[in-house]
Protein backbone atom coordinates (compact mmCIF):
# COMPACT_ATOMS: atom_id res chain seq x y z
CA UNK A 1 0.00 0.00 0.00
CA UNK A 2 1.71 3.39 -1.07
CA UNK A 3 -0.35 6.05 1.22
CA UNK A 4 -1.08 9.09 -0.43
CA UNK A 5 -1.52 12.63 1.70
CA UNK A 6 -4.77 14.05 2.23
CA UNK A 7 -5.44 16.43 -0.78
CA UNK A 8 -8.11 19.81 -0.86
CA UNK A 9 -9.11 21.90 -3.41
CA UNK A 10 -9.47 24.84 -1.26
CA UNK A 11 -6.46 27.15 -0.51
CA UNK A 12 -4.84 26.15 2.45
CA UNK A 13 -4.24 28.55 5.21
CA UNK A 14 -1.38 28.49 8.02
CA UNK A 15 1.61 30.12 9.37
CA UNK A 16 2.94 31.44 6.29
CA UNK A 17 -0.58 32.76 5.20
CA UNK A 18 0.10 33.53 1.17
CA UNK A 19 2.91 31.36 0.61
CA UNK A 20 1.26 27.76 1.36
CA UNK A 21 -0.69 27.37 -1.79
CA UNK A 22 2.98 27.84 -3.87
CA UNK A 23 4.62 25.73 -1.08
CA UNK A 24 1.92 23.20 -1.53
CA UNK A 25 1.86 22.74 -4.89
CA UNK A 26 5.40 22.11 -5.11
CA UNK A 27 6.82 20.80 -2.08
CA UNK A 28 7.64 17.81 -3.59
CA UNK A 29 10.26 19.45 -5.60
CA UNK A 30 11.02 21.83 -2.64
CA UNK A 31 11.80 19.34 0.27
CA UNK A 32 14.51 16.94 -0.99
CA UNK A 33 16.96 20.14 -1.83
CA UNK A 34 16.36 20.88 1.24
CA UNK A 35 16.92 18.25 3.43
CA UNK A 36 20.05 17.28 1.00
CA UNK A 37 21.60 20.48 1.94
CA UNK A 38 20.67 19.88 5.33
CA UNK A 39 23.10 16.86 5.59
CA UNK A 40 25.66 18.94 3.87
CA UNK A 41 25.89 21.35 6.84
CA UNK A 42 25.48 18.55 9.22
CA UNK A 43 28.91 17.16 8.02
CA UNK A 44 30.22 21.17 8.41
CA UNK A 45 29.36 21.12 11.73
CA UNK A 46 30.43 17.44 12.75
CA UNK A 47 33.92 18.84 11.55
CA UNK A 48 33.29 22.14 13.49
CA UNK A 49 32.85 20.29 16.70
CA UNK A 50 35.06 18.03 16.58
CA UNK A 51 37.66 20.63 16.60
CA UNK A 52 36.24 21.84 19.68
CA UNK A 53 36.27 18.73 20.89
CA UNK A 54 40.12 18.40 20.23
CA UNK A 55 40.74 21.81 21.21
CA UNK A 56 39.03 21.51 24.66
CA UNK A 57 39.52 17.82 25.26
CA UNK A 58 37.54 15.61 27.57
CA UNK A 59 36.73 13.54 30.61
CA UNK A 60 33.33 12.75 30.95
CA UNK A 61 30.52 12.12 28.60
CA UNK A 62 28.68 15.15 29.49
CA UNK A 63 32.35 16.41 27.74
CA UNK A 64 31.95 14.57 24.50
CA UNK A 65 28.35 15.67 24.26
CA UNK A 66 28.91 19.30 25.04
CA UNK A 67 31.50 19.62 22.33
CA UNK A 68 29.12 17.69 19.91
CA UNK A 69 25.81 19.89 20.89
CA UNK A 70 25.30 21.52 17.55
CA UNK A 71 26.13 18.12 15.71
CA UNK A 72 23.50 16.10 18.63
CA UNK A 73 21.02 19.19 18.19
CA UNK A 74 21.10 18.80 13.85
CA UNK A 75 20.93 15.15 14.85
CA UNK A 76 17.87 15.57 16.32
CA UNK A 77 16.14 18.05 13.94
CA UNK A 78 16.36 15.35 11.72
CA UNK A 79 14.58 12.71 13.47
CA UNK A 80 12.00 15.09 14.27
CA UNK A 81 11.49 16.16 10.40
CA UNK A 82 10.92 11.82 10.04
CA UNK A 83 8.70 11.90 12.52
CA UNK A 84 6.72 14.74 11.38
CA UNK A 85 7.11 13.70 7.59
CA UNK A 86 5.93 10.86 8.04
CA UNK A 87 3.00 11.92 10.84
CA UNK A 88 1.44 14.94 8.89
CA UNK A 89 2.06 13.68 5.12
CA UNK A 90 2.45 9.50 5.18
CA UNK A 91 -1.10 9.44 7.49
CA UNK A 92 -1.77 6.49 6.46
CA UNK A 93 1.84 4.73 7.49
CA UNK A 94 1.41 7.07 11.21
CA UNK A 95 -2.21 4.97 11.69
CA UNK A 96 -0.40 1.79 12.21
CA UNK A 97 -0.11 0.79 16.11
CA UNK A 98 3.10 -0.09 15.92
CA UNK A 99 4.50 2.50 13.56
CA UNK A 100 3.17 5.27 16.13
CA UNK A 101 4.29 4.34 19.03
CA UNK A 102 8.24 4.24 17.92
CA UNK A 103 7.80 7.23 15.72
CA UNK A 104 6.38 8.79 19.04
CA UNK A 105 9.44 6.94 21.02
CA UNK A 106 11.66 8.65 18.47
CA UNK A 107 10.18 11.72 18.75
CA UNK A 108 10.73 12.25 22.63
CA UNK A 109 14.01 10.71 22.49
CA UNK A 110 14.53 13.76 19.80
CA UNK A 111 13.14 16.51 22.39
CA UNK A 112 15.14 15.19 24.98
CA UNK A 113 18.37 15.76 22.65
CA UNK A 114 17.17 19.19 21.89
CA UNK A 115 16.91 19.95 25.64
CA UNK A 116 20.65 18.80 26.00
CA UNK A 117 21.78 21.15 23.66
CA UNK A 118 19.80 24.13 25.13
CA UNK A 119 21.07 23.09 28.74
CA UNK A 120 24.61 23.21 27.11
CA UNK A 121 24.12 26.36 25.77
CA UNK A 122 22.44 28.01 28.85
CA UNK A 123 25.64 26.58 30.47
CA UNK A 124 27.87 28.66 27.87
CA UNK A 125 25.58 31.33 28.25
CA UNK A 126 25.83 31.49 31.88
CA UNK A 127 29.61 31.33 32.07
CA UNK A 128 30.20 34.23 29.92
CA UNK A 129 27.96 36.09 31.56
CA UNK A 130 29.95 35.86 34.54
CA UNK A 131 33.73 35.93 33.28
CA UNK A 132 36.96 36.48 35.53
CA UNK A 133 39.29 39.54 35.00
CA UNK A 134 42.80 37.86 34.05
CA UNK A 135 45.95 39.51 35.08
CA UNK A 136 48.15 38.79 32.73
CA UNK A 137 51.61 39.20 33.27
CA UNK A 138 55.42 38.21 32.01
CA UNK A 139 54.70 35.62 34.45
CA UNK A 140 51.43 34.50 33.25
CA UNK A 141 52.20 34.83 29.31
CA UNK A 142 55.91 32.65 29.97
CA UNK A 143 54.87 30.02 32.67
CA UNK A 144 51.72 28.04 31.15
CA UNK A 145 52.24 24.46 30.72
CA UNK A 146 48.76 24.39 28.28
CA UNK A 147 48.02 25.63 24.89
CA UNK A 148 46.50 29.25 25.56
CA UNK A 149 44.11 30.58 22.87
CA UNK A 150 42.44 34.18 22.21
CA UNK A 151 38.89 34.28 21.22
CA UNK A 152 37.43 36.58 19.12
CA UNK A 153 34.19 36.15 17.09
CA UNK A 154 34.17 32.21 17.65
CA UNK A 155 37.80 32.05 16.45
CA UNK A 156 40.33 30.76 18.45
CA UNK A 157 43.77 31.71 18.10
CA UNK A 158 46.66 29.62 20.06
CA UNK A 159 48.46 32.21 21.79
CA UNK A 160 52.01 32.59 21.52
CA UNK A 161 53.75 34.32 24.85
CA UNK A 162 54.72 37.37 22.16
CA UNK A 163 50.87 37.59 21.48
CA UNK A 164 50.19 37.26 25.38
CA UNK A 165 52.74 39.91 26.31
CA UNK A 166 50.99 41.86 23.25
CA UNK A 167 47.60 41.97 24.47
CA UNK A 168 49.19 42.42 28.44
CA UNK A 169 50.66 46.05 26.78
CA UNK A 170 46.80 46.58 25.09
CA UNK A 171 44.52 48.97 27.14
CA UNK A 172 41.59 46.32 27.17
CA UNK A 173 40.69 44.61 30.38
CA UNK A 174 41.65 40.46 29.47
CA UNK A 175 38.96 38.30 30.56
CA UNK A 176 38.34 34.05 30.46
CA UNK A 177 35.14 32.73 30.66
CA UNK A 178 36.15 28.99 29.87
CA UNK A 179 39.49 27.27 30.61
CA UNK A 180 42.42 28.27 28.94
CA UNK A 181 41.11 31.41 26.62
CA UNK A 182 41.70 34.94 27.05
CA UNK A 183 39.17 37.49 25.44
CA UNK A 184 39.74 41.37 25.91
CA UNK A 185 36.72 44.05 26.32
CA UNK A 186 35.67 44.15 22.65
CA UNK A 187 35.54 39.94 22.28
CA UNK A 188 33.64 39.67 25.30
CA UNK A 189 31.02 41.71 24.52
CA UNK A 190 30.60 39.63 20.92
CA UNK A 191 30.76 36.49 23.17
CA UNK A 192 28.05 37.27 24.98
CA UNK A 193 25.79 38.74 22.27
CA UNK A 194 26.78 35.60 20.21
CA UNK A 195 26.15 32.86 23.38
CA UNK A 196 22.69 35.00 23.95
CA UNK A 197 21.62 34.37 20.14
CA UNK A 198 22.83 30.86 20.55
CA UNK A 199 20.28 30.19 23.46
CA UNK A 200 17.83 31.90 22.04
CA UNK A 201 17.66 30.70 18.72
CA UNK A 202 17.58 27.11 20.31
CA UNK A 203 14.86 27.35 22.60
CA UNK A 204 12.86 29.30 19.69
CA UNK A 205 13.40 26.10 17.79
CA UNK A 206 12.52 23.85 20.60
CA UNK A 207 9.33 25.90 21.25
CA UNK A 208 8.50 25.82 17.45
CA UNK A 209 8.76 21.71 17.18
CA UNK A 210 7.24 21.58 20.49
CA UNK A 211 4.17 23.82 18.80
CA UNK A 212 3.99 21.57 15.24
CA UNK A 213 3.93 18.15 17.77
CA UNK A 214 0.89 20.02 19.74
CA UNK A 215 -0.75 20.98 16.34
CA UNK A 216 -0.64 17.50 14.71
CA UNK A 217 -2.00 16.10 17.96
CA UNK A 218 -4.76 18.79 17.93
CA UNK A 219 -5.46 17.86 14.62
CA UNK A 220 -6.10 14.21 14.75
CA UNK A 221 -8.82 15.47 17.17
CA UNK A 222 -10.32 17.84 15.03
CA UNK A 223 -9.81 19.84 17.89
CA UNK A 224 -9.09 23.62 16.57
CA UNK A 225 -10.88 25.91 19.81
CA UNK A 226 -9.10 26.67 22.74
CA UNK A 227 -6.60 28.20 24.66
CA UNK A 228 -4.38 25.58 24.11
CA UNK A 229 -5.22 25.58 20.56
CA UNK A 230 -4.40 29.40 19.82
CA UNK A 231 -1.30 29.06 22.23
CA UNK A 232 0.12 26.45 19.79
CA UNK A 233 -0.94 28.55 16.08
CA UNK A 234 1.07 31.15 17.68
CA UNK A 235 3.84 30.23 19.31
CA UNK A 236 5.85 29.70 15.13
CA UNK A 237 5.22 33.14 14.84
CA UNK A 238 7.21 34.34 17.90
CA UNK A 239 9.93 31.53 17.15
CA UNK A 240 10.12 32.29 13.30
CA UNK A 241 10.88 35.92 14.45
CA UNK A 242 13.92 35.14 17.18
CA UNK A 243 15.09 32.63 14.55
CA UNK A 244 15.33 35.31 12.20
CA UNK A 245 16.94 37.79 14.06
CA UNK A 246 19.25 35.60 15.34
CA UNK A 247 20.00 34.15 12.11
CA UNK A 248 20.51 38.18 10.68
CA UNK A 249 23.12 38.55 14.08
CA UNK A 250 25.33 35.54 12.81
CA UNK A 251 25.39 37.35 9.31
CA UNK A 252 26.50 39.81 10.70
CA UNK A 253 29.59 38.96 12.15
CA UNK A 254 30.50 37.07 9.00
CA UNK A 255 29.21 33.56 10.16
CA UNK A 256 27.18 32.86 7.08
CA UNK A 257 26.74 29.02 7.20
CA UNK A 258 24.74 29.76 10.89
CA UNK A 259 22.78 32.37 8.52
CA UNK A 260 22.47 29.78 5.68
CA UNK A 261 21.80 26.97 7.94
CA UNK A 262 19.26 28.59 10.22
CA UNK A 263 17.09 29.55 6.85
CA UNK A 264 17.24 25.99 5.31
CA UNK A 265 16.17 24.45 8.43
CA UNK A 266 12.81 27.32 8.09
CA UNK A 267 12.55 25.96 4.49
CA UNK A 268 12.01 22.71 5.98
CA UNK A 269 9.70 23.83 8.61
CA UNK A 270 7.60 25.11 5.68
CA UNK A 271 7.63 22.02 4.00
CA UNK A 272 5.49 20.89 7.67
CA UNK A 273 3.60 23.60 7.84
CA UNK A 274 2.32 22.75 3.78
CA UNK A 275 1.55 19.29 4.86
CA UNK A 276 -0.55 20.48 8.31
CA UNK A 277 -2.06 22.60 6.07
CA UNK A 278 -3.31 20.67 3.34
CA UNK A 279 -4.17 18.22 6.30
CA UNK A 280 -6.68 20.71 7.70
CA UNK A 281 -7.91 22.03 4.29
CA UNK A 282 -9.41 18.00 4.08
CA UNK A 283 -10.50 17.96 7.56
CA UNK A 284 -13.06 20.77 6.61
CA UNK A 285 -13.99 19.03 3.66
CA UNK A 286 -14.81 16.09 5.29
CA UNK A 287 -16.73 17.27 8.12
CA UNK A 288 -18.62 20.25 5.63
CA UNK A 289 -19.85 16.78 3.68
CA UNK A 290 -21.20 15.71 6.93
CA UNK A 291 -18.78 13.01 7.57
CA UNK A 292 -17.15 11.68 11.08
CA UNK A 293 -13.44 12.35 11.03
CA UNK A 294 -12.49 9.23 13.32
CA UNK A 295 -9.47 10.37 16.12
CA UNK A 296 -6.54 8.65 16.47
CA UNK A 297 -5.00 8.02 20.00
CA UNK A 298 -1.20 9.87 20.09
């Protein structure tokens, strides 16, 4: 049995008001770019962390997994795109007992990744929020036994004792947030706009997935009134707007693959959004033909 999704000849309506009945019509071409290019920055950022990995070393788990948040995070994105593909679009593969209950196994095990990576990242956030003035001296710049680096705009520079003794004869206050990097006045203050927009932008994400999970559930229900229901339509809206910003922030300090990445990933939220619409636009059909929409248990 191949399941087909639930067509309507009505325009669909949603989060992205005007743009569904485009995004409907061709998804199909739409979402496999996508989620190819997707996995292409997924490998980026696997390399990307485990330089930090390398860089920082390790001796717990917690460790490994802090220096492989973004990777875990992207990791976890993508289950939650299966499980929503295959929920809101493949209804007819989603019906099947056994089917649902892993996808929804998979799907929690997915959230709880995603809260990992923001309690990493409120970790980060919190630590350079509270950094320790350095004194850095002849001393200091000639006497470590460990690689020191300089951090500036998520760069980090090993630093030489003729760079240390440079930046001891700067005016700039040096600062270290995390263990063995030095940051002066002017890279602290990027630090901690860049670890805000990094805990923002993930919990806007988390709220956003959390939202399309509560709208597919509200939807086998046929349940659209509500607090609970409104609360849900909304919330995207809010996260699509942090996500942007945040996405225009990295973009601006030259870190276009967070720009580029952060915009696919939306693309592939729309690609949802078109298949919870069309969803909905057969819903009404059914029910304005005076036929029982029979709910499915989560």
């Amino acid at each position: 049995m191949i399941p087909e999704p639930l067509p309507g000849p009505a325009p669909p309506r949603g989060l992205l008001g005007g743009l569904l009945p485009a995004l409907v019509r061709n998804q199909q071409y739409l979402k496999w770019p996508i989620y190819s290019l997707l996995v292409i920055n997924f490998v980026f950022y696997i390399v990307e962390d485990s330089a930090t990995l390398a860089r920082e070393g390790y001796q717990s788990i917690w460790d490994i997994t802090g220096a492989f948040a973004t990777s875990l995070d992207v990791a976890g994105w993508f289950g939650l795109l299966l499980v929503f593909e295959i929920e809101t679009y493949w209804q007819q593969v989603y019906a099947m007992p056994r089917v649902r209950w892993g996808l929804n196994a998979l799907r929690w095990l997915c959230f709880g990744i995603l809260a990992h990576t923001l309690l990493v990242y409120t970790g980060d956030l919190m630590a350079v929020l509270d950094p320790q003035e350095v004194a850095v001296n002849d001393g200091y710049c000639t006497g470590q036994v460990t690689t020191q680096y300089q951090l500036h705009n998520q760069v980090y520079t090993p630093l030489s004792p003729a760079a240390c003794l440079s930046m001891m004869a700067g005016d700039s206050p040096i600062w270290s947030f995390e263990a063995d990097t030095l940051v002066d006045e002017e890279s602290l203050n990027i630090a901690t706009l860049q670890a805000t927009a990094s805990f923002v932008e993930c919990a806007a994400w988390l709220a956003a997935g959390l939202a399309f999970a509560g709208m597919a559930w509200l939807k086998r229900r046929n349940s659209t009134a509500g607090t609970f229901s409104t609360l849900v339509r909304q919330t995207p809206h809010t996260s699509y707007l942090l996500i942007v910003s945040c996405a225009l922030l990295w973009g601006f300090y030259g870190h276009y693959l967070y720009t580029y990445d952060s915009l696919l990933w939306l693309g592939g939220f729309a690609m949802i959004e078109a298949n919870l619409s069309t969803w909905q636009t057969r819903l009404e059909e059914l029910m304005g033909r005076g036929k029982s929409v029979a709910s499915r248990a989560a």
